[in-house]
N, C-alpha and C. Protein backbone atom coordinates (compact mmCIF):
# COMPACT_ATOMS: atom_id res chain seq x y z
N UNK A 1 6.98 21.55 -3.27
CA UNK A 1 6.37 20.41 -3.94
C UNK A 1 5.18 19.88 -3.13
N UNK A 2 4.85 19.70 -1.82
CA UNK A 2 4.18 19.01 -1.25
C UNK A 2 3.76 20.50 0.14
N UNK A 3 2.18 20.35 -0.47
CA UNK A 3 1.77 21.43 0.33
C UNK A 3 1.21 20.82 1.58
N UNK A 4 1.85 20.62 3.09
CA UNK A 4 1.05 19.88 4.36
C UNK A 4 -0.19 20.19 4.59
N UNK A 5 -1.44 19.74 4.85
CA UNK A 5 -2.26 20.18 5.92
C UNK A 5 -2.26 19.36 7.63
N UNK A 6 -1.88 19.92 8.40
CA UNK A 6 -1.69 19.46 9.39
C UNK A 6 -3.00 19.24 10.01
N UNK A 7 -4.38 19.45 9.52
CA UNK A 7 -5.14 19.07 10.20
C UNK A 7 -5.99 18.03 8.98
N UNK A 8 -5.49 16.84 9.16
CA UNK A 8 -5.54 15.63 8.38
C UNK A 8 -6.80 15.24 8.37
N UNK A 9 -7.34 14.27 7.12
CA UNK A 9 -9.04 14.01 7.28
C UNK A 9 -8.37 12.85 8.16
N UNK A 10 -9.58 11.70 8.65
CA UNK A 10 -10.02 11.00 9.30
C UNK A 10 -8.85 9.65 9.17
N UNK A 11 -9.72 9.58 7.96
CA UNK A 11 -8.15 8.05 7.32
C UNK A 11 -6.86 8.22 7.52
N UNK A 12 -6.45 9.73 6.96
CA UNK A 12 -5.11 9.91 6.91
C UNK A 12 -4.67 10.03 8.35
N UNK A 13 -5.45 10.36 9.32
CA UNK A 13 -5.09 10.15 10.95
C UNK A 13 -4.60 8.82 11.20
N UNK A 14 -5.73 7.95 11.13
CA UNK A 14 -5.84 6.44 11.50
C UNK A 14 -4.20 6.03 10.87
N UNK A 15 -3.94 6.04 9.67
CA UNK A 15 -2.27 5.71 9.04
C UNK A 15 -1.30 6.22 9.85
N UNK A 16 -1.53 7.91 10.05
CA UNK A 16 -0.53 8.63 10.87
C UNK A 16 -0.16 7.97 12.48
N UNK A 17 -1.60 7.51 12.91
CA UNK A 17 -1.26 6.72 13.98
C UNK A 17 -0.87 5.53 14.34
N UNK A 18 -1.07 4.65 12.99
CA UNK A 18 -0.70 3.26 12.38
C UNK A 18 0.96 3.12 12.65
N UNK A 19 1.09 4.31 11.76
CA UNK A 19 2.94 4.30 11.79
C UNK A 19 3.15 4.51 12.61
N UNK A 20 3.14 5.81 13.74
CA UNK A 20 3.78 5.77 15.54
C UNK A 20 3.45 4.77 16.25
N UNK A 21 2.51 3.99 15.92
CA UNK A 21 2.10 2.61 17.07
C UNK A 21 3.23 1.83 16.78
N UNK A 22 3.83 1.45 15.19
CA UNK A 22 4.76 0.82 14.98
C UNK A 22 6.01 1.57 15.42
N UNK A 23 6.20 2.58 15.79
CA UNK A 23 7.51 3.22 16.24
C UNK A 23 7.92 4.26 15.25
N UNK A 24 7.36 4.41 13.74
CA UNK A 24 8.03 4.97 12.46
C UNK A 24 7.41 6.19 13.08
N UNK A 25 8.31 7.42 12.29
CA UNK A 25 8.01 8.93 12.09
C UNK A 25 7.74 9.33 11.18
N UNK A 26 7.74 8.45 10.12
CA UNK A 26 6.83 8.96 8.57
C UNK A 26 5.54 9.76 9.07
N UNK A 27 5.88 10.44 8.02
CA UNK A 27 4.82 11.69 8.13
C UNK A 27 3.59 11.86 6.89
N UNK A 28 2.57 11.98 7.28
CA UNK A 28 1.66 11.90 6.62
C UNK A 28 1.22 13.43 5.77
N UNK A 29 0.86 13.10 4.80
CA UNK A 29 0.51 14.51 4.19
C UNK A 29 -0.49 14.35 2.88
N UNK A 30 -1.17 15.10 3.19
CA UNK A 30 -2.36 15.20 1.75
C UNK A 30 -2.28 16.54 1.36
N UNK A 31 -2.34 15.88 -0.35
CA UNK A 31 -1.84 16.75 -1.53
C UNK A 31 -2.89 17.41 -2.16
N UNK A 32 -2.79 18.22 -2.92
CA UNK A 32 -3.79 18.97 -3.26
C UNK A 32 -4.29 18.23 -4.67
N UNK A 33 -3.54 17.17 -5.00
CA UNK A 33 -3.98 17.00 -6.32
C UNK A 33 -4.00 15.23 -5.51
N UNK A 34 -5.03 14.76 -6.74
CA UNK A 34 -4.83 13.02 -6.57
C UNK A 34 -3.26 11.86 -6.51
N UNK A 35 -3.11 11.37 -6.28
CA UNK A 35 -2.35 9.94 -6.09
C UNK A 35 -3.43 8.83 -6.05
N UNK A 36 -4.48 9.15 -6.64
CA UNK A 36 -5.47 7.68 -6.63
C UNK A 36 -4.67 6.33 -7.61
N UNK A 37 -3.98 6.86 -8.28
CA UNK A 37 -3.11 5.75 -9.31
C UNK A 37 -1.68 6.15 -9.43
N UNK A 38 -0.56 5.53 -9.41
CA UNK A 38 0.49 5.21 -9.25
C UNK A 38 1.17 6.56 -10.30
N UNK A 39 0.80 6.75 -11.74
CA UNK A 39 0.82 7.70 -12.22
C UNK A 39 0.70 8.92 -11.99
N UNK A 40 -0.61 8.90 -11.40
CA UNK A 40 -1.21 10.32 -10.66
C UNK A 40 -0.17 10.64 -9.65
N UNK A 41 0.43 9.54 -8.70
CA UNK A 41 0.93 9.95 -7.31
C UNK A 41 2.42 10.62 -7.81
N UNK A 42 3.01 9.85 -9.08
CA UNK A 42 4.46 10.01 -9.40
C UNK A 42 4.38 11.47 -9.90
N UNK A 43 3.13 11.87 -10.94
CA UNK A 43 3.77 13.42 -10.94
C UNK A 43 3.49 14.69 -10.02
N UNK A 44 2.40 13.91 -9.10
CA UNK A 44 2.64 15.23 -7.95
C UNK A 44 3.74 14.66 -7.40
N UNK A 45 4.28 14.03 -6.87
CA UNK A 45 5.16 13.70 -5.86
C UNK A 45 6.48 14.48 -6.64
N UNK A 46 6.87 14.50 -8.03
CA UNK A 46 7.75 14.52 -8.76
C UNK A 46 8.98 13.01 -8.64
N UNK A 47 8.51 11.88 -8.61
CA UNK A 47 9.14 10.70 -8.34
C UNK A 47 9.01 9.54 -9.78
N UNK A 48 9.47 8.62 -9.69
CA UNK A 48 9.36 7.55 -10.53
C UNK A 48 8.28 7.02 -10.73
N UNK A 49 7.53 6.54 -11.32
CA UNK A 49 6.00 5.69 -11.23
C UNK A 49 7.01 4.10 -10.13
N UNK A 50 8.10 3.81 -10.50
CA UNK A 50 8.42 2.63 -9.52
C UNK A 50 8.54 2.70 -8.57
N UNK A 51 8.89 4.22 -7.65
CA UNK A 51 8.78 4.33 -6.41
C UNK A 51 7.28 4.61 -5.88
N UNK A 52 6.37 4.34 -6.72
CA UNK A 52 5.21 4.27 -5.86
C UNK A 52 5.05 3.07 -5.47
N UNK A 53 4.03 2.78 -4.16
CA UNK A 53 3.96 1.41 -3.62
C UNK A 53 2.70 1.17 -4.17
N UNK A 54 1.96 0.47 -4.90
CA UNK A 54 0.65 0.08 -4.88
C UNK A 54 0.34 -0.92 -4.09
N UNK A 55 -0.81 -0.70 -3.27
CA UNK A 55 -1.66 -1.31 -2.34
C UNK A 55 -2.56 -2.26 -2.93
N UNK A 56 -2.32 -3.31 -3.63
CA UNK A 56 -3.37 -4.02 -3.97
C UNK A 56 -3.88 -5.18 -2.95
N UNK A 57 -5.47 -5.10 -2.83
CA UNK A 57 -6.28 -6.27 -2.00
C UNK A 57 -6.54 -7.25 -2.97
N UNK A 58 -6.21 -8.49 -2.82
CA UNK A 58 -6.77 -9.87 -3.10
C UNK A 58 -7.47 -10.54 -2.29
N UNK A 59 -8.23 -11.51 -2.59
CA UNK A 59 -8.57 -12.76 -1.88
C UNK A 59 -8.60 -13.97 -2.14
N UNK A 60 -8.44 -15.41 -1.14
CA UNK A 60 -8.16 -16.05 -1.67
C UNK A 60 -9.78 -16.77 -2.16
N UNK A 61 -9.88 -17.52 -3.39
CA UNK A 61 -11.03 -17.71 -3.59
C UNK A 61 -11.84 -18.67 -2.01
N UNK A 62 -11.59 -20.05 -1.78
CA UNK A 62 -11.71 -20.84 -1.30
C UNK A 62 -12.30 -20.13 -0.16
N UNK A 63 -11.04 -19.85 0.89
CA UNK A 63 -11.12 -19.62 2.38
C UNK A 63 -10.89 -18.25 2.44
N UNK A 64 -11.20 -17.27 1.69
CA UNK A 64 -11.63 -16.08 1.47
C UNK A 64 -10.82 -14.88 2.62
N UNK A 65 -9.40 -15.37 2.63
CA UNK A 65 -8.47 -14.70 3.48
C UNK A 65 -7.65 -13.56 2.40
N UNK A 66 -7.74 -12.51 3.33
CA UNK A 66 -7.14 -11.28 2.32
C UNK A 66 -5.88 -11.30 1.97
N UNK A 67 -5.19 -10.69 0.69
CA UNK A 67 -3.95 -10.81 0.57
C UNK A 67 -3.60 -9.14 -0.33
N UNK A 68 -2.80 -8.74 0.72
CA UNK A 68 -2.02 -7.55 0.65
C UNK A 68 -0.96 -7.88 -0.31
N UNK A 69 -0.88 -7.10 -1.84
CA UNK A 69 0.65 -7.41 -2.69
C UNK A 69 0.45 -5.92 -2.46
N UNK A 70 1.96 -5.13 -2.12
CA UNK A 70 2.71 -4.17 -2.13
C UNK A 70 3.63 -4.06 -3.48
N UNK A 71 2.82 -3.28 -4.64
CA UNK A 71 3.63 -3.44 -5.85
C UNK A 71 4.24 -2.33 -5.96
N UNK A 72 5.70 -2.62 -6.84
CA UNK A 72 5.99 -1.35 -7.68
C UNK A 72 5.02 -0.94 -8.56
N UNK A 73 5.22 0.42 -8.50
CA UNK A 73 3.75 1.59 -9.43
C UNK A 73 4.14 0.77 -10.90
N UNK A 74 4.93 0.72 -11.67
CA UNK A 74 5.11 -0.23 -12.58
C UNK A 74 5.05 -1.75 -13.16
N UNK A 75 4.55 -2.20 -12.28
CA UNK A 75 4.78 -3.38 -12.37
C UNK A 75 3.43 -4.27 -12.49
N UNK A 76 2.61 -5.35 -13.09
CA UNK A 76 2.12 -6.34 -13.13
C UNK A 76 1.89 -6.98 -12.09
N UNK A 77 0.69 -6.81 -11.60
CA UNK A 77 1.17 -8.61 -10.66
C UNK A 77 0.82 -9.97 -11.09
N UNK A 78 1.85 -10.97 -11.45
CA UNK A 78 1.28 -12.41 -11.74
C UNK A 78 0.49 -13.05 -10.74
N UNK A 79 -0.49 -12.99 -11.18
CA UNK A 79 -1.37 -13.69 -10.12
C UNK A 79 -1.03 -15.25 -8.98
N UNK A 80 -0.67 -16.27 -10.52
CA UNK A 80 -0.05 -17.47 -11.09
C UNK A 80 1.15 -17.68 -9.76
N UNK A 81 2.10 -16.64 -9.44
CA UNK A 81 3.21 -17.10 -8.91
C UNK A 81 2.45 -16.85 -7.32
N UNK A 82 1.65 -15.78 -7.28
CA UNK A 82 0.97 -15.40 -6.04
C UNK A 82 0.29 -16.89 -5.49
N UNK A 83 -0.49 -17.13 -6.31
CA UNK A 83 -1.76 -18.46 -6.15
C UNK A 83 -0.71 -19.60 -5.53
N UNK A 84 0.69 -20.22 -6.37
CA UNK A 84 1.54 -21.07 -5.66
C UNK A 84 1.49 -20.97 -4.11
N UNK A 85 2.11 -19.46 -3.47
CA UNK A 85 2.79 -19.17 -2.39
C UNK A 85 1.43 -19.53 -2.17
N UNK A 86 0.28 -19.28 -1.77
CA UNK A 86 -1.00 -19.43 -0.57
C UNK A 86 -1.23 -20.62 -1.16
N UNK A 87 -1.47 -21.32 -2.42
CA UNK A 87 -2.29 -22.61 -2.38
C UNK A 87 -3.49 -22.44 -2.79
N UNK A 88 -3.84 -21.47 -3.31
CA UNK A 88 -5.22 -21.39 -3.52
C UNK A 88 -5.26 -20.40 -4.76
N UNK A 89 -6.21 -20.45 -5.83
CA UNK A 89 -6.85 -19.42 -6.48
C UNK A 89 -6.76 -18.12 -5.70
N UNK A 90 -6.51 -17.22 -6.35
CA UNK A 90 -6.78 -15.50 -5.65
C UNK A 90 -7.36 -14.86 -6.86
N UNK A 91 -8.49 -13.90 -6.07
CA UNK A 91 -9.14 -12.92 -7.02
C UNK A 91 -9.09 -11.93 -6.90
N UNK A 92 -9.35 -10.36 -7.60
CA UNK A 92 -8.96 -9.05 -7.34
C UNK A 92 -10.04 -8.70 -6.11
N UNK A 93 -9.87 -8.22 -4.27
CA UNK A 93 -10.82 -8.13 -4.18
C UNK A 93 -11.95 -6.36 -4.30
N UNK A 94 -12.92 -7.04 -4.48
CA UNK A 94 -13.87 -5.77 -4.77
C UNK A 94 -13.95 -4.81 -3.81
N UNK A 95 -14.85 -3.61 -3.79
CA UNK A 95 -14.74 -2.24 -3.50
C UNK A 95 -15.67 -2.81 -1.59
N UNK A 96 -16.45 -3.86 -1.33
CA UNK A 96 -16.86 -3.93 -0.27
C UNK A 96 -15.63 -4.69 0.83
N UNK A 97 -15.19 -5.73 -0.22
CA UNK A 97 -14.41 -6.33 0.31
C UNK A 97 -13.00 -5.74 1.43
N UNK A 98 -12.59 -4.84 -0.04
CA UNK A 98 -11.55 -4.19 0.27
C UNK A 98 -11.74 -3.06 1.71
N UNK A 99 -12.61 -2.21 1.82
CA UNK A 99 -13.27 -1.65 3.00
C UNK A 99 -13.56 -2.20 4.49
N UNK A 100 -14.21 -3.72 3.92
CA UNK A 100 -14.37 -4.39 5.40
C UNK A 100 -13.11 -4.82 5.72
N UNK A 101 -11.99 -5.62 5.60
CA UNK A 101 -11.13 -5.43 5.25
C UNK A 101 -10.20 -4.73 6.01
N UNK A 102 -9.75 -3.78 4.98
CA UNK A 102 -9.01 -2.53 5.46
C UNK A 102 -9.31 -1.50 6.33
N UNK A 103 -10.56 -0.87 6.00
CA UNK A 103 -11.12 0.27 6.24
C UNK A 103 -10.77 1.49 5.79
N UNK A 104 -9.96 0.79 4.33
CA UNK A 104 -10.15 2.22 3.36
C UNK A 104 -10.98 1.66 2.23
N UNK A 105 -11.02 2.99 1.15
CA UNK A 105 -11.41 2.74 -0.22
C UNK A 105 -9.91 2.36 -0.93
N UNK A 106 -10.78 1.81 -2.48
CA UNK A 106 -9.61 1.99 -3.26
C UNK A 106 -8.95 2.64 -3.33
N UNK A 107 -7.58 3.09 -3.58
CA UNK A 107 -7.10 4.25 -4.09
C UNK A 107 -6.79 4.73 -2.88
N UNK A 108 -6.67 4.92 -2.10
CA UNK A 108 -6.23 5.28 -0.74
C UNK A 108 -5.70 4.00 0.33
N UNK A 109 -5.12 2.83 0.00
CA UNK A 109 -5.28 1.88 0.69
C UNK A 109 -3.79 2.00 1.31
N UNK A 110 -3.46 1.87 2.39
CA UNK A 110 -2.20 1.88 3.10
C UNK A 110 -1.02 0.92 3.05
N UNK A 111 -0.38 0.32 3.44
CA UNK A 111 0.20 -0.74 3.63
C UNK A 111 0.33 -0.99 5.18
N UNK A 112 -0.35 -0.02 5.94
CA UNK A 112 -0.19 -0.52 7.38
C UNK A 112 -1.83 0.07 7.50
N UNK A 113 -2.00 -0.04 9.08
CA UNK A 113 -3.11 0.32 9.82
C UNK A 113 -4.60 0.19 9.36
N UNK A 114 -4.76 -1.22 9.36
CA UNK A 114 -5.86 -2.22 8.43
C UNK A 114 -6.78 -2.39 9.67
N UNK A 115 -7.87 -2.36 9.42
CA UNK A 115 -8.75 -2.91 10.30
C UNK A 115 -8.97 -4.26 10.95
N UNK A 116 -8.90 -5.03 9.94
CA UNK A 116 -8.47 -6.61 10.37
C UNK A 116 -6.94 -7.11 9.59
N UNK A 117 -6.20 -8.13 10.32
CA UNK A 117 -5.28 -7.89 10.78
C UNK A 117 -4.81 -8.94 9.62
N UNK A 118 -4.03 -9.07 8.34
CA UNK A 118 -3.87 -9.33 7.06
C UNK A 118 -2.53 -9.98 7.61
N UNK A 119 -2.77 -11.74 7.19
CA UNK A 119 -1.47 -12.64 7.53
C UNK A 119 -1.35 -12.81 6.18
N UNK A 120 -1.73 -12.46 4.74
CA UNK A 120 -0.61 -12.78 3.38
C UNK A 120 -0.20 -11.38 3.07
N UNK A 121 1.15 -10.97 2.93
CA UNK A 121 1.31 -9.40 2.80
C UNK A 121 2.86 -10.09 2.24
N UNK A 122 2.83 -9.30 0.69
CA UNK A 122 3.49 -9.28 -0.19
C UNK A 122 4.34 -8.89 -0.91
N UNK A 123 5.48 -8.11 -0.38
CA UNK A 123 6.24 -7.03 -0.62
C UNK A 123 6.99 -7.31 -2.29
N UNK A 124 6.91 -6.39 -3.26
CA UNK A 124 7.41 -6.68 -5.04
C UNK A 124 9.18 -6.08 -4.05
N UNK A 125 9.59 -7.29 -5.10
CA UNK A 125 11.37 -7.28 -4.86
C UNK A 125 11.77 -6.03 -5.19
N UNK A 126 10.95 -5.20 -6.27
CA UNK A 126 11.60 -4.42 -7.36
C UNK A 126 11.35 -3.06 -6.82
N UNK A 127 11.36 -3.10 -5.59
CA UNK A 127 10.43 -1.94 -4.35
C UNK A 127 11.82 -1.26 -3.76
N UNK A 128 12.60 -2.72 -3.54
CA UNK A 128 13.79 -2.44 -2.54
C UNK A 128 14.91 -2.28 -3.56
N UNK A 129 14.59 -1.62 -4.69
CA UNK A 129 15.92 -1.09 -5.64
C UNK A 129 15.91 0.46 -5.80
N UNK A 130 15.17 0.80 -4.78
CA UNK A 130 15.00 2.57 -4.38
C UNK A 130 15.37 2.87 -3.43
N UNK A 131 16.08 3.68 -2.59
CA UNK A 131 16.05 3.90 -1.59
C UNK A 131 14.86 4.58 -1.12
N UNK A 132 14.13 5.88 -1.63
CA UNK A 132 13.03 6.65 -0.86
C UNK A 132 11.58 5.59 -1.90
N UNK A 133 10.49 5.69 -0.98
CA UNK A 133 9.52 4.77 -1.49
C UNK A 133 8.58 5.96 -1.11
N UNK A 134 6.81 5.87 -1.95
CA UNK A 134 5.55 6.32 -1.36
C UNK A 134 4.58 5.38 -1.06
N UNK A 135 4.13 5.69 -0.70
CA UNK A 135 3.20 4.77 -0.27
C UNK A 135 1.32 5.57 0.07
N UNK A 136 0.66 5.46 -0.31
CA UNK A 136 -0.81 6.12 0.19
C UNK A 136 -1.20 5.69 1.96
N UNK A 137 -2.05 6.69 2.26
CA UNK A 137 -1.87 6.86 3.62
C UNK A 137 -3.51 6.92 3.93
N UNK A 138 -4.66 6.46 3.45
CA UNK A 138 -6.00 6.33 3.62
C UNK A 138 -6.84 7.44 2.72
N UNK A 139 -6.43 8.10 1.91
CA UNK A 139 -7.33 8.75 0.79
C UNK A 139 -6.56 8.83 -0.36
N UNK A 140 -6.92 9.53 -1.56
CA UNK A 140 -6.51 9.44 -2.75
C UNK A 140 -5.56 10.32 -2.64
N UNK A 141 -5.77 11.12 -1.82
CA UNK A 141 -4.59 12.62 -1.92
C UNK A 141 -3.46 12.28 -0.56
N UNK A 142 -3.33 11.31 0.27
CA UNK A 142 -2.95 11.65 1.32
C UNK A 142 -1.29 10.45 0.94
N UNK A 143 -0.84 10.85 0.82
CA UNK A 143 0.78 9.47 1.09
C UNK A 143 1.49 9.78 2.26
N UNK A 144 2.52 9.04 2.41
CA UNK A 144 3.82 8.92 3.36
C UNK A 144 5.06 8.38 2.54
N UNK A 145 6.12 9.50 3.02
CA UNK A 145 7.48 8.65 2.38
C UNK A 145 7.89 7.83 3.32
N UNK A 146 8.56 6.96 2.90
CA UNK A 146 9.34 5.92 3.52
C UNK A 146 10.83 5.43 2.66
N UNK A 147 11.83 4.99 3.22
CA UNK A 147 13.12 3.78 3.15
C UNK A 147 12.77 2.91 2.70
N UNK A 148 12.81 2.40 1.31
CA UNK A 148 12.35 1.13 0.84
C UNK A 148 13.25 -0.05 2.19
N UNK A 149 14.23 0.03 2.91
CA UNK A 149 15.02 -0.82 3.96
C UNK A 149 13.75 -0.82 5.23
N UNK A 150 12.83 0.53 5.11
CA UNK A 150 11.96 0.07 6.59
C UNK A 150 10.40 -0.59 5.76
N UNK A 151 10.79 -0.75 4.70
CA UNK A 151 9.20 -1.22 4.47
C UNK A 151 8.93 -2.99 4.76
N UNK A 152 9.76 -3.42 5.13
CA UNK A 152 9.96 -4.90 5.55
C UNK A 152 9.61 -4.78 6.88
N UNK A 153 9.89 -3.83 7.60
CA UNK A 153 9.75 -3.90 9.08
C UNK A 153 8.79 -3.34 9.62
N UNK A 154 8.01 -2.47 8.67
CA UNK A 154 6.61 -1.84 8.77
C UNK A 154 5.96 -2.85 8.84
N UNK A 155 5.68 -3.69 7.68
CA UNK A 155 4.54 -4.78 6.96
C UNK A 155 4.71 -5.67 7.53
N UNK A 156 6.11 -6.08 7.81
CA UNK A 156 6.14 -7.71 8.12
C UNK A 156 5.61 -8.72 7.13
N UNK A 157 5.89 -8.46 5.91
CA UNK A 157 5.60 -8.88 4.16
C UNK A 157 6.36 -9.58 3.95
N UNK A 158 6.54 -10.09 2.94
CA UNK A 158 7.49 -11.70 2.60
C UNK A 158 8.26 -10.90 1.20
N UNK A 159 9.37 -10.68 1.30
CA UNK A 159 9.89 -10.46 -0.02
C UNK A 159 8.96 -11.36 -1.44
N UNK A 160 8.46 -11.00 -2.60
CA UNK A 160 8.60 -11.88 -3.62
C UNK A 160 9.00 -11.26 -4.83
N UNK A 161 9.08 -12.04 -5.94
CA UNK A 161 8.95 -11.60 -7.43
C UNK A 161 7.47 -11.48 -7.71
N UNK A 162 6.69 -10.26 -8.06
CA UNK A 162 5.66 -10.69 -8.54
C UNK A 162 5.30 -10.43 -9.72
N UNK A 163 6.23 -10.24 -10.54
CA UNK A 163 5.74 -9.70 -12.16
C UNK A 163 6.14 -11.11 -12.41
């Protein structure tokens, strides 16, 4: 199912090393086909569209602090319940944003190993009703599996509801 290349592009390094700095052994691997969308990732992976993690960047309007929601591949995010928890308006953020930021593109965005260092991080409840999770690893083709039980201890994310 999952063909390795062990000699990883650039991004997918930076993640691979993201996770051993944190202690994890998830293993990084890029696929021959896309995972740029939650769909895409579920039928190469051969998995659920809910066990994908989507990486979405927000910001808050005001004081323009980033906010990491970690969604199920299925799922909505209410903006509305998001905006409560920070206090502020949040907007989707854009393709520069998201880069300075992170230091990925869309579609490749991680849940760890960010360039600047993201204090709203958002974990969907409906994440931890899987045991095996994916997650993208800095390009469109590249993921990592994970324990939906270690993705709390990766992120350091706040459980919520966000549909």
């Amino acid at each position: 199912m999952i063909n390795e290349d062990k000699n990883l592009s650039k991004s997918a390094k930076v993640v691979q090393e993201a996770l051993l700095k944190k202690g994890f052994s998830f293993e990084v691997v890029e696929l021959p086909s896309s995972t740029r969308t939650a769909k895409d990732a579920a039928n190469t992976l051969g998995c659920e569209v809910a066990q994908i993690i989507k990486s979405l960047l927000f910001r808050s309007e005001k004081t323009n602090q980033p906010i990491l929601i970690l969604a199920s591949g299925i799922n909505r995010v209410n903006e509305i319940m998001i905006e409560k928890i920070v206090g502020e308006k949040i907007v989707k953020a854009d393709a520069g944003f998201t880069r300075d930021v992170t230091g990925f593109a869309i579609g490749g965005v991680p849940p760890v190993g960010h360039k600047q260092t993201i204090n709203y991080i958002f974990v969907d409840e409906d994440l931890l009703k899987f045991d095996q999770l994916w997650a993208a690893a800095g390009t469109p083709n590249a993921v990592f599996s994970l324990r939906s039980n270690d993705l709390l201890n990766l992120t350091d994310g706040k459980i919520v509801a966000i549909k």
